[in-house]
N, C-alpha and C. Protein backbone atom coordinates (compact mmCIF):
# COMPACT_ATOMS: atom_id res chain seq x y z
N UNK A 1 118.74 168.63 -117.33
CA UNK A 1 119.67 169.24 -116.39
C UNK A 1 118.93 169.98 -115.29
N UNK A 2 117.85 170.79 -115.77
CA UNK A 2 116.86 171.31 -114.56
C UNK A 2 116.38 170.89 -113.59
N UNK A 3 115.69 169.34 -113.92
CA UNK A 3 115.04 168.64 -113.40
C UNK A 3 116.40 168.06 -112.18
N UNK A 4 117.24 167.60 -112.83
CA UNK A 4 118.52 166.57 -112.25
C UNK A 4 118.84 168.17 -111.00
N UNK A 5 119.30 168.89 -111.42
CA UNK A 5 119.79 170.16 -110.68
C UNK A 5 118.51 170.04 -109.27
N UNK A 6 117.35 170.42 -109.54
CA UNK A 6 116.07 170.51 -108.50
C UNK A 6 116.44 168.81 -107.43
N UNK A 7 116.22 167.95 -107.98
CA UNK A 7 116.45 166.66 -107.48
C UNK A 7 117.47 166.77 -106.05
N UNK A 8 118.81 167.24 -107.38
CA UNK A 8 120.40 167.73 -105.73
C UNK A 8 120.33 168.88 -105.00
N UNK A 9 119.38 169.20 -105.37
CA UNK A 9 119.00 170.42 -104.62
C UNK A 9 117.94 170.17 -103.30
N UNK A 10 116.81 169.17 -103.58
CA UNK A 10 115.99 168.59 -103.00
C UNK A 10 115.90 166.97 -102.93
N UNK A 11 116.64 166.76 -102.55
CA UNK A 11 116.83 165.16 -102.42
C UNK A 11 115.73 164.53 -101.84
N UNK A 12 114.56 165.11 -100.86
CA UNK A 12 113.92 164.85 -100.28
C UNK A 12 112.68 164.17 -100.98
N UNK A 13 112.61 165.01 -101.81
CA UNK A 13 111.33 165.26 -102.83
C UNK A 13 111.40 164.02 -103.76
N UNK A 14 112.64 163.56 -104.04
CA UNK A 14 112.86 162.22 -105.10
C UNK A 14 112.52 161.59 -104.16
N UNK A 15 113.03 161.21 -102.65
CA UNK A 15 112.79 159.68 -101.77
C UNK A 15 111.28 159.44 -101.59
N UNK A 16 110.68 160.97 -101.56
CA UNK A 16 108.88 160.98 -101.43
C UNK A 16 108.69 160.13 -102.44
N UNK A 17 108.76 160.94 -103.32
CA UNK A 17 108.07 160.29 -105.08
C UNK A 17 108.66 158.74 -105.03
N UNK A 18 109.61 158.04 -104.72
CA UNK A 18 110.17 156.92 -105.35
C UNK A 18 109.79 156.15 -103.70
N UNK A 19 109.65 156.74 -102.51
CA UNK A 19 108.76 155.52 -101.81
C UNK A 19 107.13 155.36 -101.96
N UNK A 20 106.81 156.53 -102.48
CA UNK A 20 104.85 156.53 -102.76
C UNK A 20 104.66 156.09 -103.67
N UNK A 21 105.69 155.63 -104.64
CA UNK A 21 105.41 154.70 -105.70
C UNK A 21 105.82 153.55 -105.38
N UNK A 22 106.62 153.38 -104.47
CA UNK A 22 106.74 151.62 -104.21
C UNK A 22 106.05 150.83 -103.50
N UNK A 23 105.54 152.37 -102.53
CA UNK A 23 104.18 151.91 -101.42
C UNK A 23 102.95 151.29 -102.34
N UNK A 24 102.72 152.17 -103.54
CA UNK A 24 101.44 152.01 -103.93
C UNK A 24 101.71 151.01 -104.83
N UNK A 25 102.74 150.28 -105.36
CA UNK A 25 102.97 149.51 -106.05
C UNK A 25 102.63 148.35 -105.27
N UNK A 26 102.85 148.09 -104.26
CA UNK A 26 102.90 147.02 -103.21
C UNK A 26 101.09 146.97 -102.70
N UNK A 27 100.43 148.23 -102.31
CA UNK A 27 99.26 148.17 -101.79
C UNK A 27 98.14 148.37 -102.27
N UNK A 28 98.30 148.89 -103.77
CA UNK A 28 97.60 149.38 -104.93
C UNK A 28 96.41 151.09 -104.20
N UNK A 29 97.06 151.15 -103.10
CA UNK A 29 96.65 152.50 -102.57
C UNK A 29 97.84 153.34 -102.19
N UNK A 30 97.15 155.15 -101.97
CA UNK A 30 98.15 155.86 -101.12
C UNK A 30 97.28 156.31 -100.06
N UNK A 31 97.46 157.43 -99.10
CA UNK A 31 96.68 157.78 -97.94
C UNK A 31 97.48 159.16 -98.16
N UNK A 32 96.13 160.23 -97.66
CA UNK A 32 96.78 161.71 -97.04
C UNK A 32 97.19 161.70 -95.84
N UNK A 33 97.36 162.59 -95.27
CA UNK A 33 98.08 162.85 -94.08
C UNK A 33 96.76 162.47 -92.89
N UNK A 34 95.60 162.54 -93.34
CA UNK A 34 94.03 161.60 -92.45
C UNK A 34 93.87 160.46 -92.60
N UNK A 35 94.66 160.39 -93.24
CA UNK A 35 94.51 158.64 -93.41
C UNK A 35 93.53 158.04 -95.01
N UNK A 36 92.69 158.97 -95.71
CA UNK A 36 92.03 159.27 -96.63
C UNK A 36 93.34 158.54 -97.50
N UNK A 37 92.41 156.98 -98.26
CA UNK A 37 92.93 156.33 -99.22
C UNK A 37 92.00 156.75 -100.74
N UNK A 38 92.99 156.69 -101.44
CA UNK A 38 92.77 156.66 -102.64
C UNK A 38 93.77 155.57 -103.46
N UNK A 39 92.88 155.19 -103.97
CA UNK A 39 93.13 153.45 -104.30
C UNK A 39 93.81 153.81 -106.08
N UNK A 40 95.12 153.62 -107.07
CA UNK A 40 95.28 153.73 -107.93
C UNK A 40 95.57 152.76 -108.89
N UNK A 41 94.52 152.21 -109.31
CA UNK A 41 94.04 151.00 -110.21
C UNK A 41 95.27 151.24 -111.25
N UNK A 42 96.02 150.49 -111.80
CA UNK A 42 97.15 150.46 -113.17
C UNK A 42 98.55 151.58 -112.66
N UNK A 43 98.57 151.10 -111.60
CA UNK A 43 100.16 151.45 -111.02
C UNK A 43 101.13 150.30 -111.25
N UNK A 44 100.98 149.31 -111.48
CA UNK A 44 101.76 148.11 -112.49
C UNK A 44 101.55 147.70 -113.57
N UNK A 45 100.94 148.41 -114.37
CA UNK A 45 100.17 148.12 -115.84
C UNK A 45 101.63 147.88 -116.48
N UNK A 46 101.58 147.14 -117.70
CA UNK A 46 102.57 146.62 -118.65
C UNK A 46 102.78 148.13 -119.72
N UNK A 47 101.72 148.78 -119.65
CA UNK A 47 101.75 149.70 -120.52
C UNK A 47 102.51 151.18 -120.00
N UNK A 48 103.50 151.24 -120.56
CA UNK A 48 104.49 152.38 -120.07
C UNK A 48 103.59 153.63 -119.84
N UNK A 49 103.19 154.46 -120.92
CA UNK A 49 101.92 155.35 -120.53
C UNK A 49 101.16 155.12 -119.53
N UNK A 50 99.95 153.94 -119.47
CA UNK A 50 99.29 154.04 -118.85
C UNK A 50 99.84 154.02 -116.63
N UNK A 51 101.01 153.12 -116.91
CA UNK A 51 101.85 152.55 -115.70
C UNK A 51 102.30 154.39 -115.19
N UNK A 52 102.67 155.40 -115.90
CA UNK A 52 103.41 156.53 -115.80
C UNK A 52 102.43 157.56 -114.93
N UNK A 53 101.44 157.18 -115.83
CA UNK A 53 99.98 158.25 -115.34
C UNK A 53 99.98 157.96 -113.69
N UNK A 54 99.89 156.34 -113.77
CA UNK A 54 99.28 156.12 -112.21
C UNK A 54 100.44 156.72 -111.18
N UNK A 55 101.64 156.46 -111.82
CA UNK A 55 102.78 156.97 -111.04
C UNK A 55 102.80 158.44 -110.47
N UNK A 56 102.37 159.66 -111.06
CA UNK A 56 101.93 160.83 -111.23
C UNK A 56 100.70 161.10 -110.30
N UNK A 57 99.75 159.84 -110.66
CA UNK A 57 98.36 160.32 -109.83
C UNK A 57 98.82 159.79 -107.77
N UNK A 58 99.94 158.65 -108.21
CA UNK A 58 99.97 158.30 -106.71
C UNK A 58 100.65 159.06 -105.70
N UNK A 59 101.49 160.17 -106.48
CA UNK A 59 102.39 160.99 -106.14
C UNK A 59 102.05 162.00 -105.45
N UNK A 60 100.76 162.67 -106.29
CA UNK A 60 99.91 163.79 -106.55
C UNK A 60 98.80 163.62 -105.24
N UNK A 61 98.70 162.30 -105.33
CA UNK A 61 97.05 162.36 -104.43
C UNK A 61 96.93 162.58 -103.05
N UNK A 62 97.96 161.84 -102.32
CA UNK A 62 98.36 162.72 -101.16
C UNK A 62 98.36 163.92 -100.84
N UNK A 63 98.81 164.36 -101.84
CA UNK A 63 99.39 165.91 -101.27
C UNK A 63 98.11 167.03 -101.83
N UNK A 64 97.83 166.27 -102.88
CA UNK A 64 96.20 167.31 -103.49
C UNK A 64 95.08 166.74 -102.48
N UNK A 65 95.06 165.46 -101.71
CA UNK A 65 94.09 164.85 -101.38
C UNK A 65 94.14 165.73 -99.48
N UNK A 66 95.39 166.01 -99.35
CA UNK A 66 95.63 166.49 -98.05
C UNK A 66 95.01 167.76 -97.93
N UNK A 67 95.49 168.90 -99.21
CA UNK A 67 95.31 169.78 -99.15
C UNK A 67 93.20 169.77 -99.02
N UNK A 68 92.66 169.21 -100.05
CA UNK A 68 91.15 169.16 -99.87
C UNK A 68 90.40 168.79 -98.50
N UNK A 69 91.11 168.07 -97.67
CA UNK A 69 90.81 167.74 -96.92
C UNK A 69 90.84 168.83 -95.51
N UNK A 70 92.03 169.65 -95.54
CA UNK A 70 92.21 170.83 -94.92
C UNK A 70 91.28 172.01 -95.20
N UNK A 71 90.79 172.00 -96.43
CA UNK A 71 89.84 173.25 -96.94
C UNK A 71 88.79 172.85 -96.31
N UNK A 72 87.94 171.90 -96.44
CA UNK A 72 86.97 171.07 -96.08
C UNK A 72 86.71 171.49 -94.35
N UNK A 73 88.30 171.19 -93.61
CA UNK A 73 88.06 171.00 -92.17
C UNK A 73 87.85 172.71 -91.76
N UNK A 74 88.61 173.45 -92.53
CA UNK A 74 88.49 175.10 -92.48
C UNK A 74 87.30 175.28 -92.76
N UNK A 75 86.23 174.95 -93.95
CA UNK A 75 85.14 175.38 -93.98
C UNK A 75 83.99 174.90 -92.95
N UNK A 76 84.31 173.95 -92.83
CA UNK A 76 83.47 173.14 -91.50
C UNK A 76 83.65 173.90 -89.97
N UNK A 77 84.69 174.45 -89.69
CA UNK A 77 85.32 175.33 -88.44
C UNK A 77 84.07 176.97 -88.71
N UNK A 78 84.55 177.52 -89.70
CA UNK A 78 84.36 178.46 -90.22
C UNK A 78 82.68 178.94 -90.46
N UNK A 79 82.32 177.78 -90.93
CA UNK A 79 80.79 177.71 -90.87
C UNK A 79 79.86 177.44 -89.07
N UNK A 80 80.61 176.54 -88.98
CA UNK A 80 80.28 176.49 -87.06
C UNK A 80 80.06 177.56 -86.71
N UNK A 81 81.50 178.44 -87.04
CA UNK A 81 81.81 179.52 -86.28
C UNK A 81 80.31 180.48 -86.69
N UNK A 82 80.21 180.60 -87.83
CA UNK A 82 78.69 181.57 -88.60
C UNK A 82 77.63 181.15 -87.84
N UNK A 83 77.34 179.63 -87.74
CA UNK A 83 76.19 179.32 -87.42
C UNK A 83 76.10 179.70 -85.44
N UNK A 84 77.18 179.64 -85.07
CA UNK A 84 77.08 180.06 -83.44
C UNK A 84 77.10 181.26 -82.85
N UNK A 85 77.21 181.99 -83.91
CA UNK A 85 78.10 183.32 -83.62
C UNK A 85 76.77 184.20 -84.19
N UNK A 86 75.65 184.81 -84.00
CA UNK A 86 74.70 185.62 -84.57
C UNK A 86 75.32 186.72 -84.68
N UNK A 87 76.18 187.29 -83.96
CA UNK A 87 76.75 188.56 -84.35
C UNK A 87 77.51 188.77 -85.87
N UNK A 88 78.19 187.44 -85.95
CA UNK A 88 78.76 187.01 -86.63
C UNK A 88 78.42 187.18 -88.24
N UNK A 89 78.06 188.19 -88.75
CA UNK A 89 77.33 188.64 -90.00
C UNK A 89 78.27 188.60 -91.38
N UNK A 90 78.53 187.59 -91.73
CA UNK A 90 79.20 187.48 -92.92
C UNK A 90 78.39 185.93 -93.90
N UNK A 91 79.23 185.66 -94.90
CA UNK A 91 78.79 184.78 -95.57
C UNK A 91 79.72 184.37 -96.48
N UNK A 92 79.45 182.81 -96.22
CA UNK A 92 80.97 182.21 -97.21
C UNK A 92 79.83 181.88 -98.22
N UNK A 93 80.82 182.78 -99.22
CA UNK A 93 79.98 182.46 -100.49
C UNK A 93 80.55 181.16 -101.49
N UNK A 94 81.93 180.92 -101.64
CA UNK A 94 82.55 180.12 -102.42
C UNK A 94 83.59 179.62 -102.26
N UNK A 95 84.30 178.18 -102.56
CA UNK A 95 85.21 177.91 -102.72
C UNK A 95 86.00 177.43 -103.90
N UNK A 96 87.53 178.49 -104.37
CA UNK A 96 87.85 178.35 -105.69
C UNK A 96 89.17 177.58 -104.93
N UNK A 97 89.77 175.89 -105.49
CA UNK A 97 90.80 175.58 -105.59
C UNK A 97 90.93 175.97 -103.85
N UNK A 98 92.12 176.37 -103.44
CA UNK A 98 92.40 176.62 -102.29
C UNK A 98 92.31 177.64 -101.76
N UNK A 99 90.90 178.72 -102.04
CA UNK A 99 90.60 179.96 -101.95
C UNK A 99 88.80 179.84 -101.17
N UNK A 100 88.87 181.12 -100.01
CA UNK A 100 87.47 180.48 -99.71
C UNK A 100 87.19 182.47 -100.06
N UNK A 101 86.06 182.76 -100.39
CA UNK A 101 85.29 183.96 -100.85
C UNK A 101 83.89 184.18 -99.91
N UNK A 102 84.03 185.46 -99.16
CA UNK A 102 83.40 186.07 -98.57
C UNK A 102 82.90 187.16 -98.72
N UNK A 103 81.40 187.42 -98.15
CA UNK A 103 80.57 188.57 -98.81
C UNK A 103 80.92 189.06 -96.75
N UNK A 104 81.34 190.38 -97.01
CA UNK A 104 81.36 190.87 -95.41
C UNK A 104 81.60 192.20 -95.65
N UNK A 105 80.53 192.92 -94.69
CA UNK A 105 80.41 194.12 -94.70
C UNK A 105 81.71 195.15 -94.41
N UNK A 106 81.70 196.26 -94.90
CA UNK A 106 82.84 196.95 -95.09
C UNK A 106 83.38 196.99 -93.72
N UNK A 107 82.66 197.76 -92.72
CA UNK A 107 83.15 198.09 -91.05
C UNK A 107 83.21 196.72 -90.65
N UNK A 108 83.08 195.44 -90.98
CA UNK A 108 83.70 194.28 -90.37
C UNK A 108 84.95 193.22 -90.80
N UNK A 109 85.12 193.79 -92.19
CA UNK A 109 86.07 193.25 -92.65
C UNK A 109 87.55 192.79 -91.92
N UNK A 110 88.18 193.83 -91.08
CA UNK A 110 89.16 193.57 -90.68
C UNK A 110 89.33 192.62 -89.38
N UNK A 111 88.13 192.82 -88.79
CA UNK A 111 88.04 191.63 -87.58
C UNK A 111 87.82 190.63 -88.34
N UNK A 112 86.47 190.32 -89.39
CA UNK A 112 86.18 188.55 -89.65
C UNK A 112 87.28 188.18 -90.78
N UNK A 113 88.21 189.07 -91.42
CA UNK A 113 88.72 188.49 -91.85
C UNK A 113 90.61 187.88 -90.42
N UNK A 114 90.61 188.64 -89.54
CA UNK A 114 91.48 187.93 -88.67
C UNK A 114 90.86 186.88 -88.06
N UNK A 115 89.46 186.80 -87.98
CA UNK A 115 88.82 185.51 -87.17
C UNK A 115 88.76 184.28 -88.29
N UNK A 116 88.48 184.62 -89.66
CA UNK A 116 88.62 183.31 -90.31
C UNK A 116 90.12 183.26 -90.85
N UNK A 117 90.58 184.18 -90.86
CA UNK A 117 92.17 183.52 -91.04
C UNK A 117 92.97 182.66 -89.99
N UNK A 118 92.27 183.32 -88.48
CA UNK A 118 93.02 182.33 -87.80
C UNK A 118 91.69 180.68 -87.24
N UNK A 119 90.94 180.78 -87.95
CA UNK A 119 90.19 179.59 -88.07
C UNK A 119 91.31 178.70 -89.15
N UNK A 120 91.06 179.04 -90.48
CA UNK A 120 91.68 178.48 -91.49
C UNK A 120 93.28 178.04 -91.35
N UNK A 121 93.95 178.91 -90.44
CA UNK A 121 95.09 178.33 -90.08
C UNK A 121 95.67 177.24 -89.14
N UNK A 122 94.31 177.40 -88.04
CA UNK A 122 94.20 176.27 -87.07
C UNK A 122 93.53 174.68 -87.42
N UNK A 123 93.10 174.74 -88.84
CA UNK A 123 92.17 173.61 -89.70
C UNK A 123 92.90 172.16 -89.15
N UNK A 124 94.49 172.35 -89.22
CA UNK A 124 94.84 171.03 -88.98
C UNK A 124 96.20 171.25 -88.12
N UNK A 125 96.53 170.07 -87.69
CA UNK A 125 97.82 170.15 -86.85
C UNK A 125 99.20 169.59 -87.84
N UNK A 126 99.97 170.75 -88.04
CA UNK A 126 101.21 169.44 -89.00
C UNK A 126 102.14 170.16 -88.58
N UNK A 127 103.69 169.50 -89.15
CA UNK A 127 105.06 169.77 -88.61
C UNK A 127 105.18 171.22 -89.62
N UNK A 128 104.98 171.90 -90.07
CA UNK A 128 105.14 173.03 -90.71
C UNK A 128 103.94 174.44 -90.21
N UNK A 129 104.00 175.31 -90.58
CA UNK A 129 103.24 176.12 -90.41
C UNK A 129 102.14 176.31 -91.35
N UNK A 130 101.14 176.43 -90.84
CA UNK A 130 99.72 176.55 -92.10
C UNK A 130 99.45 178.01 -92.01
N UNK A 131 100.27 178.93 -93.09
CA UNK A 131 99.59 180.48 -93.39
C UNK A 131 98.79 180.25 -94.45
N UNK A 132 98.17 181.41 -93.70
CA UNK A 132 96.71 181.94 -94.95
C UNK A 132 96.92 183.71 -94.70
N UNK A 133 96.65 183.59 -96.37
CA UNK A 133 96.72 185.11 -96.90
C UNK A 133 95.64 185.58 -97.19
N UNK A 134 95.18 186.52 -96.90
CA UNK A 134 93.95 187.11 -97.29
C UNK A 134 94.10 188.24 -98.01
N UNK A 135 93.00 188.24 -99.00
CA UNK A 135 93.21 189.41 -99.89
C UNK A 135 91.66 190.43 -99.79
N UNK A 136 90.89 191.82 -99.97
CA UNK A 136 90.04 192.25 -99.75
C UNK A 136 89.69 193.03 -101.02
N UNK A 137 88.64 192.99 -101.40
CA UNK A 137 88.35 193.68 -103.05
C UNK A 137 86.39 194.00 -103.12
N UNK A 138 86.33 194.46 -103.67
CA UNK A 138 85.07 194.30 -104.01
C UNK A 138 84.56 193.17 -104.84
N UNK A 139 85.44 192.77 -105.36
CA UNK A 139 85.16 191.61 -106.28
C UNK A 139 86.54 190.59 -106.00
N UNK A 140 86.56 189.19 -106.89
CA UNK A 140 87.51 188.24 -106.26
C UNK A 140 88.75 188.72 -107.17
N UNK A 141 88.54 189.32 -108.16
CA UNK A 141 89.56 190.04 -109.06
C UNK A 141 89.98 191.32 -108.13
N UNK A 142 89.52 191.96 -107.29
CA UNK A 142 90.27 192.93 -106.89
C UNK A 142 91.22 192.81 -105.64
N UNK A 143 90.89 191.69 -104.90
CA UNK A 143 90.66 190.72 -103.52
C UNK A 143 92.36 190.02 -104.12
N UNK A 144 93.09 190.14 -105.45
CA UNK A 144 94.56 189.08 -105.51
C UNK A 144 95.13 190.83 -105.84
């Protein structure tokens, strides 16, 4: 009933899922929003399990494959920006999932973190808005 309820609630979200599976049924690939294919071998398998998985991964890969691809173009912006910028005294230390971690001195925090937030927000062009939240801690536990 949850699931069925979300569905009439979002009708949108079923036509996604049930054309990216007919696409990939037909082309044995999907593509992100770059065009970035990922090819899903046993999206017509005879085997209900195995046929289900691919259904899931073809669904999924787009939208996980989009998102990586955006982190990627943010860190690539972001790093430019370090490498051009000598004033520019910070350091991307890591990336967790859809989280990027910075070592930046206390008196600069509030500027580099508005300069890479609005780097990271400008990463790509799409019909929605791309926010980024930033969090500040001494550590990445204090920073959520």
């Amino acid at each position: 009933d949850f699931i069925n309820a979300y569905f009439k609630k979002f009708p949108e979200i079923k036509d996604y899922m049930n054309s990216t599976i007919n696409f990939c049924r037909k082309s044995g690939y999907v593509n992100n929003i770059f065009g970035r294919r990922c090819h899903i071998t046993g999206i017509n398998d005879k085997n209900y399990n195995v046929r289900n998985f691919q259904e899931r991964a073809a669904i999924n890969a787009p939208i996980q494959g989009s998102a990586a691809d955006i982190m990627r173009l943010a860190m690539i912006r972001i790093q430019q920006a370090l490498d051009n910028n000598s004033s520019f005294k910070t350091k991307m230390l890591l990336q967790i999932h859809d989280e990027l971690v910075f070592e930046i001195k206390e008196d600069k925090v509030e500027t580099y973190v508005s300069t890479i937030t609005a780097l990271m927000e400008s990463a790509a062009t799409l019909n929605v808005p791309l926010v980024v939240e930033a969090g500040v801690g001494d550590n990445w536990d204090e920073a959520h």
